[in-house]
N, C-alpha and C. Protein backbone atom coordinates (compact mmCIF):
# COMPACT_ATOMS: atom_id res chain seq x y z
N UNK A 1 -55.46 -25.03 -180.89
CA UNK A 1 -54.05 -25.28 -181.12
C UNK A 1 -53.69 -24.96 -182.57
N UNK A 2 -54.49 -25.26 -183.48
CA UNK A 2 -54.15 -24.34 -185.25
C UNK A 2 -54.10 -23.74 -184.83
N UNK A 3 -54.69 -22.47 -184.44
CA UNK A 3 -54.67 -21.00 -184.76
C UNK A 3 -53.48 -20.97 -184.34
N UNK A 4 -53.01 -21.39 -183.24
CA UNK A 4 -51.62 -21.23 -182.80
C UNK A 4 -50.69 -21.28 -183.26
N UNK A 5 -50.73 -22.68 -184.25
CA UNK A 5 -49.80 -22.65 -185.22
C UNK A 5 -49.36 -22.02 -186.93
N UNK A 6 -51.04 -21.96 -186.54
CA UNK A 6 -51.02 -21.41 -188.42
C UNK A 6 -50.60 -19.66 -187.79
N UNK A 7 -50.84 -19.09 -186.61
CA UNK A 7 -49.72 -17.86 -186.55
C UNK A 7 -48.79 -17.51 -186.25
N UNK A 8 -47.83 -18.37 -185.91
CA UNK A 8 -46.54 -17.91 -185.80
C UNK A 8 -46.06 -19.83 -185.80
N UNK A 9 -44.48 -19.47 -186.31
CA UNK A 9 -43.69 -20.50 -186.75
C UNK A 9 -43.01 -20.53 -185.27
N UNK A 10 -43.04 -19.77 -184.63
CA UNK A 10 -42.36 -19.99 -183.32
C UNK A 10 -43.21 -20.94 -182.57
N UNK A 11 -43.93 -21.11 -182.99
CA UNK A 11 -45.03 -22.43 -181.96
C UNK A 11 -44.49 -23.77 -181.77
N UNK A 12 -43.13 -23.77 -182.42
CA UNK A 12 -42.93 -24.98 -182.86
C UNK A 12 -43.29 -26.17 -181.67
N UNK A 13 -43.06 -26.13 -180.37
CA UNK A 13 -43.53 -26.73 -179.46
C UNK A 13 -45.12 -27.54 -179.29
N UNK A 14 -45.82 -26.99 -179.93
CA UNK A 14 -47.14 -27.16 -180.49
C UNK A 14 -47.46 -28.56 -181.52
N UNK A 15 -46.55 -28.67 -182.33
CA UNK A 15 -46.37 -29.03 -183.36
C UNK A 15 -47.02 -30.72 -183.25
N UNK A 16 -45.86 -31.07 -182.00
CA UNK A 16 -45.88 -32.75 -181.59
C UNK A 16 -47.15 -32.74 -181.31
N UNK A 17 -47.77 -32.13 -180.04
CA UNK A 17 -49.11 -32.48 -180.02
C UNK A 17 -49.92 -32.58 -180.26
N UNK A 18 -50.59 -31.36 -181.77
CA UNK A 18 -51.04 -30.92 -182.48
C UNK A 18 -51.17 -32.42 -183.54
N UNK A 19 -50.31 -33.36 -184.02
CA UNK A 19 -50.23 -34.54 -184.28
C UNK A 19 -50.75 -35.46 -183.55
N UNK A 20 -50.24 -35.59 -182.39
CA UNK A 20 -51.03 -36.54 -181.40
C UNK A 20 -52.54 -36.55 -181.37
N UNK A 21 -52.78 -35.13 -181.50
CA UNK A 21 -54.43 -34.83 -181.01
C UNK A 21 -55.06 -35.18 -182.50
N UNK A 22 -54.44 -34.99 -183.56
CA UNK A 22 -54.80 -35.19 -185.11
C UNK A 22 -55.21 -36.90 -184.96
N UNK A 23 -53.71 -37.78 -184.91
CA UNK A 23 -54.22 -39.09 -184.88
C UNK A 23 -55.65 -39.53 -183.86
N UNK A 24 -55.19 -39.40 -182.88
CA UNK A 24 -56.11 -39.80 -181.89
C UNK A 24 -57.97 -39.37 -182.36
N UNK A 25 -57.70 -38.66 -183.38
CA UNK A 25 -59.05 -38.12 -184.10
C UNK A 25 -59.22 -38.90 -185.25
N UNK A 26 -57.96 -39.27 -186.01
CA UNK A 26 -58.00 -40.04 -187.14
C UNK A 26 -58.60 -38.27 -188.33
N UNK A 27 -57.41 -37.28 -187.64
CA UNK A 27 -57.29 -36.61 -188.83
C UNK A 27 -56.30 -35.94 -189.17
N UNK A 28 -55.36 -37.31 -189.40
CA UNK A 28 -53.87 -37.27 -189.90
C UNK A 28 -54.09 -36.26 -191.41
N UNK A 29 -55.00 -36.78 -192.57
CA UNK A 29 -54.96 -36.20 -193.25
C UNK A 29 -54.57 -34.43 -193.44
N UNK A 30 -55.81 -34.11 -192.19
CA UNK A 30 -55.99 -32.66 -192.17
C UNK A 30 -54.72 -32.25 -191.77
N UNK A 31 -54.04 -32.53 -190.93
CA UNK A 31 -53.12 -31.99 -190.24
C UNK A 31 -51.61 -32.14 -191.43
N UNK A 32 -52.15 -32.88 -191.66
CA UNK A 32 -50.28 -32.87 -192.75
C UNK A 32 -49.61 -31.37 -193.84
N UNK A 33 -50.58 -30.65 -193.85
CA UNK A 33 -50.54 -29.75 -194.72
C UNK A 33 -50.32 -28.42 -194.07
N UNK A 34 -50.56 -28.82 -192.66
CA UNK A 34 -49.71 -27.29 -191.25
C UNK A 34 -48.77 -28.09 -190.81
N UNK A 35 -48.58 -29.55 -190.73
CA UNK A 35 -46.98 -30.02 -190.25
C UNK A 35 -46.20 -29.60 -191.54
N UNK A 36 -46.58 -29.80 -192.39
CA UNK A 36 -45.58 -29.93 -193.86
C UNK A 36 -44.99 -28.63 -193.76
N UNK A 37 -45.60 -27.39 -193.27
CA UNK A 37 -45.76 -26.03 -193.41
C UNK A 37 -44.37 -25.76 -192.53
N UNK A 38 -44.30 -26.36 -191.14
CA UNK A 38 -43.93 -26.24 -190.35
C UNK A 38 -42.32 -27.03 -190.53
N UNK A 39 -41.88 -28.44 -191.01
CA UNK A 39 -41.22 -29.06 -191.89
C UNK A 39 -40.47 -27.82 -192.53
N UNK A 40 -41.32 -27.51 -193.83
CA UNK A 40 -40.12 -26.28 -194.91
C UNK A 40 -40.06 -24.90 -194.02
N UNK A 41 -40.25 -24.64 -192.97
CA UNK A 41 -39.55 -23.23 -191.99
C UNK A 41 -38.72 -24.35 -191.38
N UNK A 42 -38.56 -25.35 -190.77
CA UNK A 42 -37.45 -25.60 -189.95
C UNK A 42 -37.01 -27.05 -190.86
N UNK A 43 -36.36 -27.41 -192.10
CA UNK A 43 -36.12 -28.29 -192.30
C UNK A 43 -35.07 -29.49 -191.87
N UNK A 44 -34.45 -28.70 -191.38
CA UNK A 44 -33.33 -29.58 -190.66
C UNK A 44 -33.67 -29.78 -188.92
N UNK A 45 -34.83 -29.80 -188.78
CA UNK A 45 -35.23 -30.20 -187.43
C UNK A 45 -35.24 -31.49 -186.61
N UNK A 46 -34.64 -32.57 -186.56
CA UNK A 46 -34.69 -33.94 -186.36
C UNK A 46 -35.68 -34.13 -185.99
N UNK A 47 -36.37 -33.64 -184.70
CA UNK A 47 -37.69 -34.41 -184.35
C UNK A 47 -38.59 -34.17 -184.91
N UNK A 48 -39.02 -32.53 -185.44
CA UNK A 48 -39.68 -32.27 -186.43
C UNK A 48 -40.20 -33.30 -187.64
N UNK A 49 -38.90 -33.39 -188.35
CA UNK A 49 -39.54 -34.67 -189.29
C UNK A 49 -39.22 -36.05 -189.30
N UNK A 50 -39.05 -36.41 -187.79
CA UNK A 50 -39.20 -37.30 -187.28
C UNK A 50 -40.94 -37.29 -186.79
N UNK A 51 -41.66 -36.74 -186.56
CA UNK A 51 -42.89 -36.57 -186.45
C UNK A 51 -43.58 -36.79 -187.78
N UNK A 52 -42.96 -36.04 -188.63
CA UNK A 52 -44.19 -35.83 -189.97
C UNK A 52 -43.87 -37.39 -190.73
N UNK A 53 -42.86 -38.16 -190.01
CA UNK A 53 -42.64 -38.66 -191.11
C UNK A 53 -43.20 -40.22 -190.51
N UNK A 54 -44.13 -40.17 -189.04
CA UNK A 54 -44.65 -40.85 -188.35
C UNK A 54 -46.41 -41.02 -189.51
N UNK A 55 -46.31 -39.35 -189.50
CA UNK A 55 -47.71 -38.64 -189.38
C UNK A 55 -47.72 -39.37 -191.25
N UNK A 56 -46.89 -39.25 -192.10
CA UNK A 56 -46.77 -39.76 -193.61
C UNK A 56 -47.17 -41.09 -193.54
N UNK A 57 -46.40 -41.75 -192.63
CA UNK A 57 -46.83 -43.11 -192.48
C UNK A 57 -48.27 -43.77 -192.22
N UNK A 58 -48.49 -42.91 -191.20
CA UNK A 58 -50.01 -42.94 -191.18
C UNK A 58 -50.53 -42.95 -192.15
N UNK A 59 -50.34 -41.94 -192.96
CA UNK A 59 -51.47 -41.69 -194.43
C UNK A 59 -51.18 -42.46 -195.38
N UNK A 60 -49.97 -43.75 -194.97
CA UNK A 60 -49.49 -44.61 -196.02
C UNK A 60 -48.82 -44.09 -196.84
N UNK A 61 -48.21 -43.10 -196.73
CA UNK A 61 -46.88 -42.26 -197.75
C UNK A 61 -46.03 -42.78 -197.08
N UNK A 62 -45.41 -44.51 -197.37
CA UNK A 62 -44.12 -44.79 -196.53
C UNK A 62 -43.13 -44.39 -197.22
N UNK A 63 -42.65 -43.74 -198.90
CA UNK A 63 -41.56 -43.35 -199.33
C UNK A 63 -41.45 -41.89 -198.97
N UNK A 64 -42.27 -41.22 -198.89
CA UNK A 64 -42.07 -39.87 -198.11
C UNK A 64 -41.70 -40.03 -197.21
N UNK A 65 -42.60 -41.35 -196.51
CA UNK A 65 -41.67 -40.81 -194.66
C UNK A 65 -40.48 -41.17 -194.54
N UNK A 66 -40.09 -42.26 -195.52
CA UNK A 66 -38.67 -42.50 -195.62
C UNK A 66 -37.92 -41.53 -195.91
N UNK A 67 -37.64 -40.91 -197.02
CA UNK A 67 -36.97 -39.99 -197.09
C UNK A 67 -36.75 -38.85 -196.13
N UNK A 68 -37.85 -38.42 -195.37
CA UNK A 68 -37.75 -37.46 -194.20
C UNK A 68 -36.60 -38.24 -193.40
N UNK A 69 -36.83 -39.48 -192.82
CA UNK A 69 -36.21 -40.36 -191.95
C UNK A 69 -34.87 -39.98 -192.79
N UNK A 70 -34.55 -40.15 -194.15
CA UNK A 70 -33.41 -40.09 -194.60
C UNK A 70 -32.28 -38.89 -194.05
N UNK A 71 -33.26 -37.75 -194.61
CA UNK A 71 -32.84 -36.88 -194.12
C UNK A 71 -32.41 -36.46 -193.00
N UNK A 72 -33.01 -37.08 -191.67
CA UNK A 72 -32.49 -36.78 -190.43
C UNK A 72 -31.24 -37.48 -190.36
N UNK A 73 -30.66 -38.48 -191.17
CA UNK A 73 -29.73 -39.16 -190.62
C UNK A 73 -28.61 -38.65 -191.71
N UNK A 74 -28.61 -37.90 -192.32
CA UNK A 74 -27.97 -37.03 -193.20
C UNK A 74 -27.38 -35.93 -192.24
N UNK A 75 -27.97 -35.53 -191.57
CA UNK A 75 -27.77 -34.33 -190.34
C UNK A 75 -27.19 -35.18 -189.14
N UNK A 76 -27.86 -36.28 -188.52
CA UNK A 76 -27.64 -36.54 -187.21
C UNK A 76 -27.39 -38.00 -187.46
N UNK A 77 -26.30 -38.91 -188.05
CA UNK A 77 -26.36 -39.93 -188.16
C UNK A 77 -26.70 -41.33 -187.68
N UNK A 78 -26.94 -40.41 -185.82
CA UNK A 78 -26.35 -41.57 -184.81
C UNK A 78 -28.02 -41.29 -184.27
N UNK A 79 -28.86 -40.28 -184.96
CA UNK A 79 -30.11 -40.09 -184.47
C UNK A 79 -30.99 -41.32 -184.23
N UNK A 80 -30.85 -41.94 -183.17
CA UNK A 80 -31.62 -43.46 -182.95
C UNK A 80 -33.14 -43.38 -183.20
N UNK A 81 -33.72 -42.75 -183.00
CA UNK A 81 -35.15 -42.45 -182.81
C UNK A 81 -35.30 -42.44 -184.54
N UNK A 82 -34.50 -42.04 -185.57
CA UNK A 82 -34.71 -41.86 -187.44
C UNK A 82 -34.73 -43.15 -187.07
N UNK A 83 -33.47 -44.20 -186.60
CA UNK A 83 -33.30 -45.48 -187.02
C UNK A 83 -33.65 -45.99 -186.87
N UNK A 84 -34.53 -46.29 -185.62
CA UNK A 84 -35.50 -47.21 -185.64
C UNK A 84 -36.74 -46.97 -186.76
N UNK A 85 -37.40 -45.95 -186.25
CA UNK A 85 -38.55 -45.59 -187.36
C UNK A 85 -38.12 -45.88 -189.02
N UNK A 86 -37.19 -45.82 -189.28
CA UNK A 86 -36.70 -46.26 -190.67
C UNK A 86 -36.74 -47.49 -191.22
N UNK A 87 -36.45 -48.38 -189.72
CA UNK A 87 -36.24 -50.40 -189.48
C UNK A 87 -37.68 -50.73 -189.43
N UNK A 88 -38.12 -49.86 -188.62
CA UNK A 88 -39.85 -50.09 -188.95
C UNK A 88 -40.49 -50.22 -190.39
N UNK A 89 -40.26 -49.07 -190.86
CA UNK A 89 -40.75 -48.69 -192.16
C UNK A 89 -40.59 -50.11 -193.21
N UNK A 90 -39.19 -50.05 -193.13
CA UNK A 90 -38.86 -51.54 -193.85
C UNK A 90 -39.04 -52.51 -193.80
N UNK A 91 -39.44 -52.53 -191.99
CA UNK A 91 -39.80 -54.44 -191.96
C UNK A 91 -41.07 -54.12 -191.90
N UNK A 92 -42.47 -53.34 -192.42
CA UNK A 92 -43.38 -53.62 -192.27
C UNK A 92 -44.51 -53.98 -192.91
């Protein structure tokens, strides 16, 4: 599933799972640096960095993932899925 993604940006479909399969390995680390990749080609993606900003959290970057979260609600205000993950972030 890298190769897939590290060659073409059109994979974007890839992306979510490619995370899933990362945690479930406990190698959030590795993977943050082809989501991030994937993030600055589509930055205004809601679920996109609504993902990375799951995947930040993981690695304990909760002001990064906040700000991603920020950002989606800058674009999509009413985006429920930022708002919760954001209420999380804060009450946790």
């Amino acid at each position: 599933m890298r190769i897939a993604l590290e060659a073409d940006f059109a994979n974007l479909g890839l992306v979510r799972p490619f995370i899933v399969a990362a945690n479930a390995l406990g190698r959030n680390a590795d993977a943050a640096p082809l989501v991030e990749s994937f993030v600055d080609f589509y930055p205004v993606n809601a679920e996109l960095l609504c993902d990375y900003a799951e995947l930040l959290n993981a690695l304990g970057q909760r002001g990064a993932a906040r700000e991603r979260l920020e950002t989606v609600l800058i674009f999509e205000p009413e985006n429920e899925r930022a708002k919760v993950l954001l209420d999380l972030l804060t009450t946790e």
